[in-house]
PDB file of N, CA and C in Angstrom:
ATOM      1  N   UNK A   1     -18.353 -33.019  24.617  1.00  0.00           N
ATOM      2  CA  UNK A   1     -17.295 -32.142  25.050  1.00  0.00           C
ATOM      3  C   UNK A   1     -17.030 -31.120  23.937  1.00  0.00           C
ATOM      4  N   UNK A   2     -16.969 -30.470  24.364  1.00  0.00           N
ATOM      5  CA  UNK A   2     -17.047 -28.871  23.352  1.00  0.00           C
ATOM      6  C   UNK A   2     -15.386 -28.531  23.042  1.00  0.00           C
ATOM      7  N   UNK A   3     -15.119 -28.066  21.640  1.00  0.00           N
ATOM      8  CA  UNK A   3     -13.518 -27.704  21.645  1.00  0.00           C
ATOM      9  C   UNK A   3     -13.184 -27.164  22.677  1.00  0.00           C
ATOM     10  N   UNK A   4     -13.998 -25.941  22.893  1.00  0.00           N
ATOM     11  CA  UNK A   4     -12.807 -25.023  24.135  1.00  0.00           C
ATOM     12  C   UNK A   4     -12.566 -25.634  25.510  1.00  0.00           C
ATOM     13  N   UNK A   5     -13.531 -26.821  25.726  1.00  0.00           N
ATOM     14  CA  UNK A   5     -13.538 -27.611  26.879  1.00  0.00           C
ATOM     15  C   UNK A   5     -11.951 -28.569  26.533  1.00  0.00           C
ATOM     16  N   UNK A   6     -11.647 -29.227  25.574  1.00  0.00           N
ATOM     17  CA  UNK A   6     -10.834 -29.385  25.223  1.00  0.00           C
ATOM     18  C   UNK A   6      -9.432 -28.978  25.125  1.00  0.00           C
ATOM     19  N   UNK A   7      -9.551 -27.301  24.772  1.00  0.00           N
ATOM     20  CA  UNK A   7      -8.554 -26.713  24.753  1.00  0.00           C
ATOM     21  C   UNK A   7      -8.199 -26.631  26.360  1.00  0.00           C
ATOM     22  N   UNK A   8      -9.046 -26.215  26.836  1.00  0.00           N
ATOM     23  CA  UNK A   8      -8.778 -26.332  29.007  1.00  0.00           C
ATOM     24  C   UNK A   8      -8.193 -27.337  29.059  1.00  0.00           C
ATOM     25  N   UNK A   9      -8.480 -28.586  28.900  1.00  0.00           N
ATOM     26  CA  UNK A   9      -7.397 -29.856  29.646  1.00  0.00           C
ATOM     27  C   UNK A   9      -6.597 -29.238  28.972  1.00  0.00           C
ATOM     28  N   UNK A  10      -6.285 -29.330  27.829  1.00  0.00           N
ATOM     29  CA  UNK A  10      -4.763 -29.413  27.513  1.00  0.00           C
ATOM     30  C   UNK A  10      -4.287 -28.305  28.158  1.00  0.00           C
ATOM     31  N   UNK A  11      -4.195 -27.025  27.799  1.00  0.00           N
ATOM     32  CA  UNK A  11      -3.780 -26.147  28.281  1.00  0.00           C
ATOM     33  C   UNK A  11      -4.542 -24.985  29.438  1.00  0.00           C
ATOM     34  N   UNK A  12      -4.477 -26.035  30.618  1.00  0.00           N
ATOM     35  CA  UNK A  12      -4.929 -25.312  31.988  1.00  0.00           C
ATOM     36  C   UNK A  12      -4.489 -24.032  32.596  1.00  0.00           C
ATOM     37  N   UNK A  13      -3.036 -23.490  31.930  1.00  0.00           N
ATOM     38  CA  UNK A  13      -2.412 -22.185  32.465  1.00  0.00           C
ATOM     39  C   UNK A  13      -2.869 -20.999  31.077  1.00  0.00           C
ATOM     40  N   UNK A  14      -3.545 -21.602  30.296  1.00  0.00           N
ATOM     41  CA  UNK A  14      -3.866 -20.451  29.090  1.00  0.00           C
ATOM     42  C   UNK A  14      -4.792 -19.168  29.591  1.00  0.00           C
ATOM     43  N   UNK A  15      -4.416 -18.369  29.434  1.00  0.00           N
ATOM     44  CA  UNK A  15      -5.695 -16.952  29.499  1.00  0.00           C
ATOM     45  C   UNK A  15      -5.641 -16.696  28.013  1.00  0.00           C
ATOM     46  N   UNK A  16      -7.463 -17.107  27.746  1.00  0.00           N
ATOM     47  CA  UNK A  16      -7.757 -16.276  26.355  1.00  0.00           C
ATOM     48  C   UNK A  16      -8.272 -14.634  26.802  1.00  0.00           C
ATOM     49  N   UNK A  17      -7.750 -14.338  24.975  1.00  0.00           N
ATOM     50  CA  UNK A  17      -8.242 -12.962  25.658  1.00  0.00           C
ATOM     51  C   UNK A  17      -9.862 -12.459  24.917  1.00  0.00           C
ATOM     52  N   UNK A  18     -10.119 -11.677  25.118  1.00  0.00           N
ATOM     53  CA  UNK A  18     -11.890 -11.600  24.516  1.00  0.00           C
ATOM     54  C   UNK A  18     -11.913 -10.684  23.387  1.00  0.00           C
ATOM     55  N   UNK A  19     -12.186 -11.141  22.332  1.00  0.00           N
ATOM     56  CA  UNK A  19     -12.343 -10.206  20.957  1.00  0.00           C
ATOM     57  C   UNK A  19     -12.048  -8.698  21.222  1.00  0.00           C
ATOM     58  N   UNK A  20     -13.182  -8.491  21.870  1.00  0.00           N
ATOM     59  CA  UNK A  20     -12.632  -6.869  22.275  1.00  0.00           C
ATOM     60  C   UNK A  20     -12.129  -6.520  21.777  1.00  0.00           C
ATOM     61  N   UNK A  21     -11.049  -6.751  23.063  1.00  0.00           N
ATOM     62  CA  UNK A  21      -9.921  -6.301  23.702  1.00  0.00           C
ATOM     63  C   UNK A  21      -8.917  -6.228  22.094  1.00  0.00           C
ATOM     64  N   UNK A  22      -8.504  -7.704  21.636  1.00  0.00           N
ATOM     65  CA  UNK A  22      -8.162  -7.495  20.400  1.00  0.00           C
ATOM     66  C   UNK A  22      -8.576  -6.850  19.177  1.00  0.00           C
ATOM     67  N   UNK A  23      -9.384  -6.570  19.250  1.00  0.00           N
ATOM     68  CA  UNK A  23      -9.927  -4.815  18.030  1.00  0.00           C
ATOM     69  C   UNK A  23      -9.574  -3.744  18.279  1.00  0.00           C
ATOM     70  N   UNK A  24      -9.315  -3.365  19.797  1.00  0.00           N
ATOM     71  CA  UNK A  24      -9.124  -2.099  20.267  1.00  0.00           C
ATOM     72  C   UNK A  24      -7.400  -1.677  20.492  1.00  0.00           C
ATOM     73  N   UNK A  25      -7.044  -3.233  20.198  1.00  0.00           N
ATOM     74  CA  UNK A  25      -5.234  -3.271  19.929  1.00  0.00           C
ATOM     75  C   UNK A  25      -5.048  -2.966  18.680  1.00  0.00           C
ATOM     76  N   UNK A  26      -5.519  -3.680  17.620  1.00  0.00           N
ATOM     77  CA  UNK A  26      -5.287  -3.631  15.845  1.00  0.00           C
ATOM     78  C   UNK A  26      -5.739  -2.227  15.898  1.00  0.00           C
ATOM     79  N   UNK A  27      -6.674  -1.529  16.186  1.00  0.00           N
ATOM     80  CA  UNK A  27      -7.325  -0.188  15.217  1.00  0.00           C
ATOM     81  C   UNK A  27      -6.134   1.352  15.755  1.00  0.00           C
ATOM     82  N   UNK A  28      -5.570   0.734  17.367  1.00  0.00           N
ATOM     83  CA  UNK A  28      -4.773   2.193  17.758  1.00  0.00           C
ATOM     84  C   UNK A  28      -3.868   2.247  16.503  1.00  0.00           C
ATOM     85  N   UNK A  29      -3.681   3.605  16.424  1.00  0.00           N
ATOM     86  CA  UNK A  29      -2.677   4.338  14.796  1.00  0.00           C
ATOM     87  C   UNK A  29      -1.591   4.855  15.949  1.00  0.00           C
ATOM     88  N   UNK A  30      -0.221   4.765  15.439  1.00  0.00           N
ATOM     89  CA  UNK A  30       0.997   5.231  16.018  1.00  0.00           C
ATOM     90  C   UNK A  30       1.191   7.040  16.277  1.00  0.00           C
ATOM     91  N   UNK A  31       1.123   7.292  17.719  1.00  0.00           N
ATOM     92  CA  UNK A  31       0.747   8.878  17.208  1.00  0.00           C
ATOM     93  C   UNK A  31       2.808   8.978  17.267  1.00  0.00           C
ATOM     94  N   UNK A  32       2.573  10.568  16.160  1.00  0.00           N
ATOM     95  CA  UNK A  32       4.090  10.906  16.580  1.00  0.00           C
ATOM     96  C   UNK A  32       4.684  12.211  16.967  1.00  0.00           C
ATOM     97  N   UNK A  33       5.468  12.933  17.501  1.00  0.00           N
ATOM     98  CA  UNK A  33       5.893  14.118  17.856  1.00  0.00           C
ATOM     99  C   UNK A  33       6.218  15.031  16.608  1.00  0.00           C
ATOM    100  N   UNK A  34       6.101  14.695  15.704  1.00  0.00           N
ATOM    101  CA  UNK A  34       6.506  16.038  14.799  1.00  0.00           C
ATOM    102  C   UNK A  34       4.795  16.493  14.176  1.00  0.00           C
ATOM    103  N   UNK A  35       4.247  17.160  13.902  1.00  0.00           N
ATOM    104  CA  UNK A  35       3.448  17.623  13.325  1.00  0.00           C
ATOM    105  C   UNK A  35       2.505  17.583  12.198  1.00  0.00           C
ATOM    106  N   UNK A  36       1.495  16.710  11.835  1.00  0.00           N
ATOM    107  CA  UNK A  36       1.180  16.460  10.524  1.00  0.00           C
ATOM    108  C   UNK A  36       1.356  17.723   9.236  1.00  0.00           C
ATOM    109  N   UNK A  37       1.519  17.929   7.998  1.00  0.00           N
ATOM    110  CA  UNK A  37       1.669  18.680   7.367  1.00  0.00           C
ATOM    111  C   UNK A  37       0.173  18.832   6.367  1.00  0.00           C
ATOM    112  N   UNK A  38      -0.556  19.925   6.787  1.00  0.00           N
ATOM    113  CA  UNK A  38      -2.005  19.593   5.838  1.00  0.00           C
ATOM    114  C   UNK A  38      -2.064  21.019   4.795  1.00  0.00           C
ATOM    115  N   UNK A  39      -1.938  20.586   3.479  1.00  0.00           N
ATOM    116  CA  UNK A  39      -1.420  22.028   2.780  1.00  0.00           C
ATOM    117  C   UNK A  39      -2.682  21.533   1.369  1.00  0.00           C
ATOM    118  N   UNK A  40      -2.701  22.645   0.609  1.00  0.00           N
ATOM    119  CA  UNK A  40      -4.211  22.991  -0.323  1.00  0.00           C
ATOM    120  C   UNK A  40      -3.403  23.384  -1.429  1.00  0.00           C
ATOM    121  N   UNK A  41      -3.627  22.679  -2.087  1.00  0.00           N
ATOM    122  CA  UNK A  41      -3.185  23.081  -3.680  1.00  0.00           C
ATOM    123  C   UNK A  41      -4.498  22.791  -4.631  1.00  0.00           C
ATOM    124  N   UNK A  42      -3.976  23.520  -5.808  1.00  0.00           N
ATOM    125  CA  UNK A  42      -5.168  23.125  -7.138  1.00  0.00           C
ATOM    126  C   UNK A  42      -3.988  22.775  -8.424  1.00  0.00           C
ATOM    127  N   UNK A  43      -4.798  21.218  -8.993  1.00  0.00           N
ATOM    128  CA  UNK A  43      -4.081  20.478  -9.527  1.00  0.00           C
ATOM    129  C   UNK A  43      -5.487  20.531 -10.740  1.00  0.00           C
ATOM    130  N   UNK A  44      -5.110  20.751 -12.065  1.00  0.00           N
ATOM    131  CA  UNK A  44      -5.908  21.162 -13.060  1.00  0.00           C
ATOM    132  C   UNK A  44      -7.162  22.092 -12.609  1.00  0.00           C
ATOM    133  N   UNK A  45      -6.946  22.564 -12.501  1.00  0.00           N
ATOM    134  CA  UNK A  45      -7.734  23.889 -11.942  1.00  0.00           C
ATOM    135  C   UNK A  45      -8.806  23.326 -10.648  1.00  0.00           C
ATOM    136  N   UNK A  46      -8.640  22.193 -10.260  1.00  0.00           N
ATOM    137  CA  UNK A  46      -9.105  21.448  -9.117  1.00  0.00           C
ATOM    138  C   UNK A  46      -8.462  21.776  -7.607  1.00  0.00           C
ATOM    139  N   UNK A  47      -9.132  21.765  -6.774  1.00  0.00           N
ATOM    140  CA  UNK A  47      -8.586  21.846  -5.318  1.00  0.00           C
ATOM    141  C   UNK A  47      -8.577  20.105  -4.773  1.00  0.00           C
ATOM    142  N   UNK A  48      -7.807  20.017  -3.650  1.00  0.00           N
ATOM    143  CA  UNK A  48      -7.105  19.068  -3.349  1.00  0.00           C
ATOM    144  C   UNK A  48      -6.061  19.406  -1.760  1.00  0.00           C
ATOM    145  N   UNK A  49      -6.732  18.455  -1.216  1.00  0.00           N
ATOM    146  CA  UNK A  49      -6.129  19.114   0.183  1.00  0.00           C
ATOM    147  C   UNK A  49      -4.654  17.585   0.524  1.00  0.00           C
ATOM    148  N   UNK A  50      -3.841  18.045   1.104  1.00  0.00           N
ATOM    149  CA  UNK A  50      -2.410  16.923   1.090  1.00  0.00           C
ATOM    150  C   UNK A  50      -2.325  16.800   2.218  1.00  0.00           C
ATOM    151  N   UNK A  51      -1.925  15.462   2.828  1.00  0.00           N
ATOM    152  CA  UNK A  51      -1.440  15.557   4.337  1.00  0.00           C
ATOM    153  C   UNK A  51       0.009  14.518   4.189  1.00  0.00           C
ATOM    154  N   UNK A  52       0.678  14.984   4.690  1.00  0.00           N
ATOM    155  CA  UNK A  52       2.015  14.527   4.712  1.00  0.00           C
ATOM    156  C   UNK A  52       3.324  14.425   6.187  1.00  0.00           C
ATOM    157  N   UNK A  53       3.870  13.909   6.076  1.00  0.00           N
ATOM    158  CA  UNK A  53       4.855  14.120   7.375  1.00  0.00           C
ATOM    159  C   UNK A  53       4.138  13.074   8.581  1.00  0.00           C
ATOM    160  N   UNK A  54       3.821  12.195   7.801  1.00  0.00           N
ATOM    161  CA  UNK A  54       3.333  10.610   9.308  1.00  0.00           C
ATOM    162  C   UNK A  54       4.871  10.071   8.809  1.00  0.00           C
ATOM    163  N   UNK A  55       5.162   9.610  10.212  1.00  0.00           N
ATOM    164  CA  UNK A  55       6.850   9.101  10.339  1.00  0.00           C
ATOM    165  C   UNK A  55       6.319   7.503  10.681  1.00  0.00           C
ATOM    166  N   UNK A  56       5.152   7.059  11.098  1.00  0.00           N
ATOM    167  CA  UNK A  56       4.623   5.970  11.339  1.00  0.00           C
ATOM    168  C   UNK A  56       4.883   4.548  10.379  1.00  0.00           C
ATOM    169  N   UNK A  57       3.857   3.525  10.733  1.00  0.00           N
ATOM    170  CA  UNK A  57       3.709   2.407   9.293  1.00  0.00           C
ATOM    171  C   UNK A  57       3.194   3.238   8.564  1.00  0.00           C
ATOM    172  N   UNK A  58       2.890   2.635   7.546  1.00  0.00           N
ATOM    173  CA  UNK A  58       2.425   3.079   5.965  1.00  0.00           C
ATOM    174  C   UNK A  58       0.776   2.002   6.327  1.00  0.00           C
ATOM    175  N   UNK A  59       0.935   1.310   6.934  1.00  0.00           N
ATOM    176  CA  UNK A  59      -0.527   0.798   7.195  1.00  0.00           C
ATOM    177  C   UNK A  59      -1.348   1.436   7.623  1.00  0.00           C
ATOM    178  N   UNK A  60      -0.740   2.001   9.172  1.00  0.00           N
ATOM    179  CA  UNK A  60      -1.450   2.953   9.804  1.00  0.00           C
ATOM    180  C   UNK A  60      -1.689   4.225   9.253  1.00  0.00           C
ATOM    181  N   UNK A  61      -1.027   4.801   8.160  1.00  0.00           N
ATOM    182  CA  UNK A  61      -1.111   5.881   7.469  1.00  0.00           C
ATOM    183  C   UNK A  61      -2.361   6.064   6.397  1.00  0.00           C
ATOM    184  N   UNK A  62      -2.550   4.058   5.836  1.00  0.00           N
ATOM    185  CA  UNK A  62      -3.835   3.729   4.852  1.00  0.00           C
ATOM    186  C   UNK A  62      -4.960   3.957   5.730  1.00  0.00           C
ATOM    187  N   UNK A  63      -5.026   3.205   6.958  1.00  0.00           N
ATOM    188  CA  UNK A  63      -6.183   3.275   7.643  1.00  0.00           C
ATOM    189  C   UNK A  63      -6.630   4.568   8.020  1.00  0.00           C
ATOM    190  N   UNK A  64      -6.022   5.767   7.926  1.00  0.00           N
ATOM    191  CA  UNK A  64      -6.344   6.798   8.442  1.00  0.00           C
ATOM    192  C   UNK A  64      -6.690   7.739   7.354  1.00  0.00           C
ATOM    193  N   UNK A  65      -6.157   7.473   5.918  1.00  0.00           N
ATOM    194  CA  UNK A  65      -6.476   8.153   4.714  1.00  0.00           C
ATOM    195  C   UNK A  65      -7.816   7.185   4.701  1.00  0.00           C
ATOM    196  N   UNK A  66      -7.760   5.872   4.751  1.00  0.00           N
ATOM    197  CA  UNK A  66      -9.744   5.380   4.445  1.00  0.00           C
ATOM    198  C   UNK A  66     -10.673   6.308   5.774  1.00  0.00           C
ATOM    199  N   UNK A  67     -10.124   6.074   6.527  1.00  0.00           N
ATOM    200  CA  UNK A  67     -11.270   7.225   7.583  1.00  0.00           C
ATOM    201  C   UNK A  67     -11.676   8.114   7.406  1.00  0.00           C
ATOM    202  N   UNK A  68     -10.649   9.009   7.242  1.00  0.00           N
ATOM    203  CA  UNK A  68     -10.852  10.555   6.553  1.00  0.00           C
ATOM    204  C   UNK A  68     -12.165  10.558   5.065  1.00  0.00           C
ATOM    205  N   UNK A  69     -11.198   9.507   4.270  1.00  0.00           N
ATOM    206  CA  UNK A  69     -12.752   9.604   3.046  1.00  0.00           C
ATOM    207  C   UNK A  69     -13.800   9.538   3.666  1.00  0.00           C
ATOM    208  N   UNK A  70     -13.966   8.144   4.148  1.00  0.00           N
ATOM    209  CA  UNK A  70     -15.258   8.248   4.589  1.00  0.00           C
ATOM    210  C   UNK A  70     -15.783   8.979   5.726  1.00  0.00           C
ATOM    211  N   UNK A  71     -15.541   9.178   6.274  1.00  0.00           N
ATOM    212  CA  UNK A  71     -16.031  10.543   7.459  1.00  0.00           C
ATOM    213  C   UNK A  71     -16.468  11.723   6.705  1.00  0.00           C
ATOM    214  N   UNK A  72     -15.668  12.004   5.405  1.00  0.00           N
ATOM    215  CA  UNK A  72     -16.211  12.709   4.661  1.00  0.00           C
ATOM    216  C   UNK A  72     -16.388  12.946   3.173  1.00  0.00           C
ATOM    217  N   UNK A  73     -17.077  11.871   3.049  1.00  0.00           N
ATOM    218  CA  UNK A  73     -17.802  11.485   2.021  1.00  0.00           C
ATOM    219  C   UNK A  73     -17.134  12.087   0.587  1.00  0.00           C
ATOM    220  N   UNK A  74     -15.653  11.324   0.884  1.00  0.00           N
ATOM    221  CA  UNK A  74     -15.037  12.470  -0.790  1.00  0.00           C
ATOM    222  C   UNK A  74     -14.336  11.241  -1.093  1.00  0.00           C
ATOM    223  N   UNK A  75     -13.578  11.315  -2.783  1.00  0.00           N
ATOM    224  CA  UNK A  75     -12.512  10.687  -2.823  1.00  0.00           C
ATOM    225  C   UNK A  75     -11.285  11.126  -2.358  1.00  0.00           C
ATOM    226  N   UNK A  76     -10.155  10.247  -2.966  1.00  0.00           N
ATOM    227  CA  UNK A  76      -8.770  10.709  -2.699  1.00  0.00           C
ATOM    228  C   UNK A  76      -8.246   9.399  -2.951  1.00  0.00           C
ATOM    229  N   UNK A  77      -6.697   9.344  -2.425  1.00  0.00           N
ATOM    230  CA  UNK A  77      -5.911   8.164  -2.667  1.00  0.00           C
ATOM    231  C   UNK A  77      -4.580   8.489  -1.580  1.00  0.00           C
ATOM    232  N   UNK A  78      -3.766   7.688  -1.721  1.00  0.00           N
ATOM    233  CA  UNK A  78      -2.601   7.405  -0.534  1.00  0.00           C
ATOM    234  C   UNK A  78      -1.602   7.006  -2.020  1.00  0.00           C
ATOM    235  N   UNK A  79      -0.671   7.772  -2.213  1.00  0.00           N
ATOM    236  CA  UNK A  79       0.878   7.924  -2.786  1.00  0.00           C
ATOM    237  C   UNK A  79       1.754   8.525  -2.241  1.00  0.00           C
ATOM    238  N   UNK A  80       3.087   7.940  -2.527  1.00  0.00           N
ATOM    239  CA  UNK A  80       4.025   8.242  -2.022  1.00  0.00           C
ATOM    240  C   UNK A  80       4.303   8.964  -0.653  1.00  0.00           C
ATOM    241  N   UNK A  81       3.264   8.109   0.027  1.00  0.00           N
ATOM    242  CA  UNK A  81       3.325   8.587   1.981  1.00  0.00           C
ATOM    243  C   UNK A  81       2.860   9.998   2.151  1.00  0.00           C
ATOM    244  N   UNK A  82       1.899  10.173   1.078  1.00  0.00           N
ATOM    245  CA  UNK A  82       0.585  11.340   0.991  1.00  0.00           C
ATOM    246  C   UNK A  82      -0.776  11.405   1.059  1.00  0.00           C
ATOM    247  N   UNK A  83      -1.437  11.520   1.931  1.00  0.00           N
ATOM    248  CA  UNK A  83      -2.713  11.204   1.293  1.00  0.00           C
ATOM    249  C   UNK A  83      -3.519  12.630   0.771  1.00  0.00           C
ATOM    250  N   UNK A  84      -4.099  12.131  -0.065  1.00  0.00           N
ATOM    251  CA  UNK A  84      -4.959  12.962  -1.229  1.00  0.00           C
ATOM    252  C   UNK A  84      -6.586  13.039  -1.419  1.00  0.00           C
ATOM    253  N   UNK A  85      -6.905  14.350  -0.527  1.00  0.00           N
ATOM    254  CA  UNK A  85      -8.114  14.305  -0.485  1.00  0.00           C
ATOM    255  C   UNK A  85      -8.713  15.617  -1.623  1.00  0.00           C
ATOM    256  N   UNK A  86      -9.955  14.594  -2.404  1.00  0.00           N
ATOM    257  CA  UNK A  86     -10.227  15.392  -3.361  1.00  0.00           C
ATOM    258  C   UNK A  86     -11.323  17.065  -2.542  1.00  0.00           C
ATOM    259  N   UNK A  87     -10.766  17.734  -2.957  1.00  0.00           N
ATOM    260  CA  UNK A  87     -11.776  19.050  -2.411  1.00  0.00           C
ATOM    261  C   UNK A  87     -10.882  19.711  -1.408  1.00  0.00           C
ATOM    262  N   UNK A  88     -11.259  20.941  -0.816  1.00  0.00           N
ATOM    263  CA  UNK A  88     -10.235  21.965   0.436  1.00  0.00           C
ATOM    264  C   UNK A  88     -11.310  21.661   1.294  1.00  0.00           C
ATOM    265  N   UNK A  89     -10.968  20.475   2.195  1.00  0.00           N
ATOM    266  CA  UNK A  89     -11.302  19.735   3.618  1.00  0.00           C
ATOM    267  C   UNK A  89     -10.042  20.308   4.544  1.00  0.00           C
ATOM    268  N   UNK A  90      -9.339  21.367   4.945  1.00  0.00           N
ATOM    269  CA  UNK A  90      -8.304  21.102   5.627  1.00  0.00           C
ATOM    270  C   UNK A  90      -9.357  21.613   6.710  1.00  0.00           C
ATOM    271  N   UNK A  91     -10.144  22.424   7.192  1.00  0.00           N
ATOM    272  CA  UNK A  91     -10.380  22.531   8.797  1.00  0.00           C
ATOM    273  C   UNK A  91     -10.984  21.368   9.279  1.00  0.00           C
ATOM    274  N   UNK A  92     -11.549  21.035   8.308  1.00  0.00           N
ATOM    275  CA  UNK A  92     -12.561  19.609   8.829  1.00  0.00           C
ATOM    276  C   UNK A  92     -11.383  18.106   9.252  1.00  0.00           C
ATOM    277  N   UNK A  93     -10.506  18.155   8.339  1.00  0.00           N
ATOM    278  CA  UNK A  93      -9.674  17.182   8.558  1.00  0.00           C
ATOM    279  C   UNK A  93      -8.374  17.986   9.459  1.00  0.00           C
ATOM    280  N   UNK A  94      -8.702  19.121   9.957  1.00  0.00           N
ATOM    281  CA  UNK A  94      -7.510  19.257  11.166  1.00  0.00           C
ATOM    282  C   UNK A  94      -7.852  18.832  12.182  1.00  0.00           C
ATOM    283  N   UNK A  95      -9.762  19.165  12.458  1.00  0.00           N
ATOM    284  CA  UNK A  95     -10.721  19.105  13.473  1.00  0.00           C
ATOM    285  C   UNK A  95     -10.407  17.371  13.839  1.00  0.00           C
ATOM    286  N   UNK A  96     -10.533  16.654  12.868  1.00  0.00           N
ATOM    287  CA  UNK A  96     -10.470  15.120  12.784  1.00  0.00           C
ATOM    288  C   UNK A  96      -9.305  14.911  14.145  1.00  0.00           C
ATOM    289  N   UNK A  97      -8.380  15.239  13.226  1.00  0.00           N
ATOM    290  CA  UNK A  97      -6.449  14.675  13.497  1.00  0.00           C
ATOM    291  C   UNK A  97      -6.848  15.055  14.801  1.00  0.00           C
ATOM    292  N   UNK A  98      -7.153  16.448  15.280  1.00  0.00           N
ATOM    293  CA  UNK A  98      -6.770  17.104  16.759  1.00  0.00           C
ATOM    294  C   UNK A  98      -7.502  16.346  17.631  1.00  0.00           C
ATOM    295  N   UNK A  99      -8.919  15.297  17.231  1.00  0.00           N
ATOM    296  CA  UNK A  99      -9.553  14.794  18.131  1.00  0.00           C
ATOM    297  C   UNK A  99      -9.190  13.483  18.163  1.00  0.00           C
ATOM    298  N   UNK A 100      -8.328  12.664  17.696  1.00  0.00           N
ATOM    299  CA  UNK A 100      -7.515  11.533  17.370  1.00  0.00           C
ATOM    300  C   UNK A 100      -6.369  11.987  18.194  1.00  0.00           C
ATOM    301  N   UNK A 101      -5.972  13.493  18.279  1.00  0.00           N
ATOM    302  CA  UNK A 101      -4.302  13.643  19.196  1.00  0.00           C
ATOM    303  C   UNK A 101      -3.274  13.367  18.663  1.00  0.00           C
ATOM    304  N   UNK A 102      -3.676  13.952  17.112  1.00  0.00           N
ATOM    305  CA  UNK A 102      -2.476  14.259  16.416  1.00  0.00           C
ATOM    306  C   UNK A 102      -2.167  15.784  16.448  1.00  0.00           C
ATOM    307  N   UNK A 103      -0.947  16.037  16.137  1.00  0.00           N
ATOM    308  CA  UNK A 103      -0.911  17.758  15.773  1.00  0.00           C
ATOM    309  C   UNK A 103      -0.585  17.919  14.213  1.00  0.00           C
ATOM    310  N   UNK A 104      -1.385  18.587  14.240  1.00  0.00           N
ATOM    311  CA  UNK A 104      -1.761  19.277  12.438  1.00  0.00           C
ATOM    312  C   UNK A 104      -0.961  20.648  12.439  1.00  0.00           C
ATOM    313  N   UNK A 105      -0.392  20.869  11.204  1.00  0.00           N
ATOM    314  CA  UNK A 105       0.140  22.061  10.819  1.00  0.00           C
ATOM    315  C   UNK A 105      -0.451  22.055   9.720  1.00  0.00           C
ATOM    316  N   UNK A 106      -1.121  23.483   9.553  1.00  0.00           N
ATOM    317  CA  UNK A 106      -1.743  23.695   8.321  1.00  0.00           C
ATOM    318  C   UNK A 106      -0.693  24.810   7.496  1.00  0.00           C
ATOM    319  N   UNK A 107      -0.550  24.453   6.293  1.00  0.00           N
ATOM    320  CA  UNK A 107       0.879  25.171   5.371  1.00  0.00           C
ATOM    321  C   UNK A 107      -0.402  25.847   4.102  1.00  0.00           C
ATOM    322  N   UNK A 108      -0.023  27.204   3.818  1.00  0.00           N
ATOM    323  CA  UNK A 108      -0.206  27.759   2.678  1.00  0.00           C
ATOM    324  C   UNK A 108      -1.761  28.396   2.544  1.00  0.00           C
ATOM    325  N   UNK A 109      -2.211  29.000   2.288  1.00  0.00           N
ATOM    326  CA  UNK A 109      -3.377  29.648   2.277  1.00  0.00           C
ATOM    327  C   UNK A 109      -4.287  30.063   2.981  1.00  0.00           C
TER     328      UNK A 109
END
């Protein structure tokens, strides 16, 4: 008799649900109505693109600063509910947000 055969007697009214389904719950990011803020500064004579203004978790805010790196192959970091991408990525990372169904506001230059 196999566990999950097991788990049936005992609990005959259970619906499991199928991995999937549970990956495709954890990975959705909270979208929100105000506008992302994506602005370009140079910090020691370096460029550096900022995105700011997620009203969301701060989890969902990490998972979406690790995407962005890797989608495009740069560093950066996540402070103070900013994320910090090294290099001026803002069309590429507006292109991102808008196909995710966020709205991007791009500020300054």
């Amino acid at each position: 008799m196999d566990i999950q055969d097991q788990l049936k007697n005992l609990f005959p009214d259970h619906v499991t649900k199928k991995v999937e389904e549970v990956k495709g719950e954890s990975d959705a990011i909270w979208m929100q109505d105000n506008p992302i803020v994506c602005k370009y500064e140079k910090r020691k004579g370096k460029p550096i693109t900022i995105l700011e203004g997620y009203t969301g978790a701060t989890e969902d805010f990490k998972k979406l600063a690790k995407e962005l790196k890797t989608k495009l192959s740069v560093g950066g970091s996540f402070k103070d509910d900013k994320i910090i991408i090294q290099g001026d990525y803002r069309v590429k990372i507006m292109e991102i947000l808008k196909e995710k169904g966020f709205k991007v506001k791009r500020v300054g230059g």
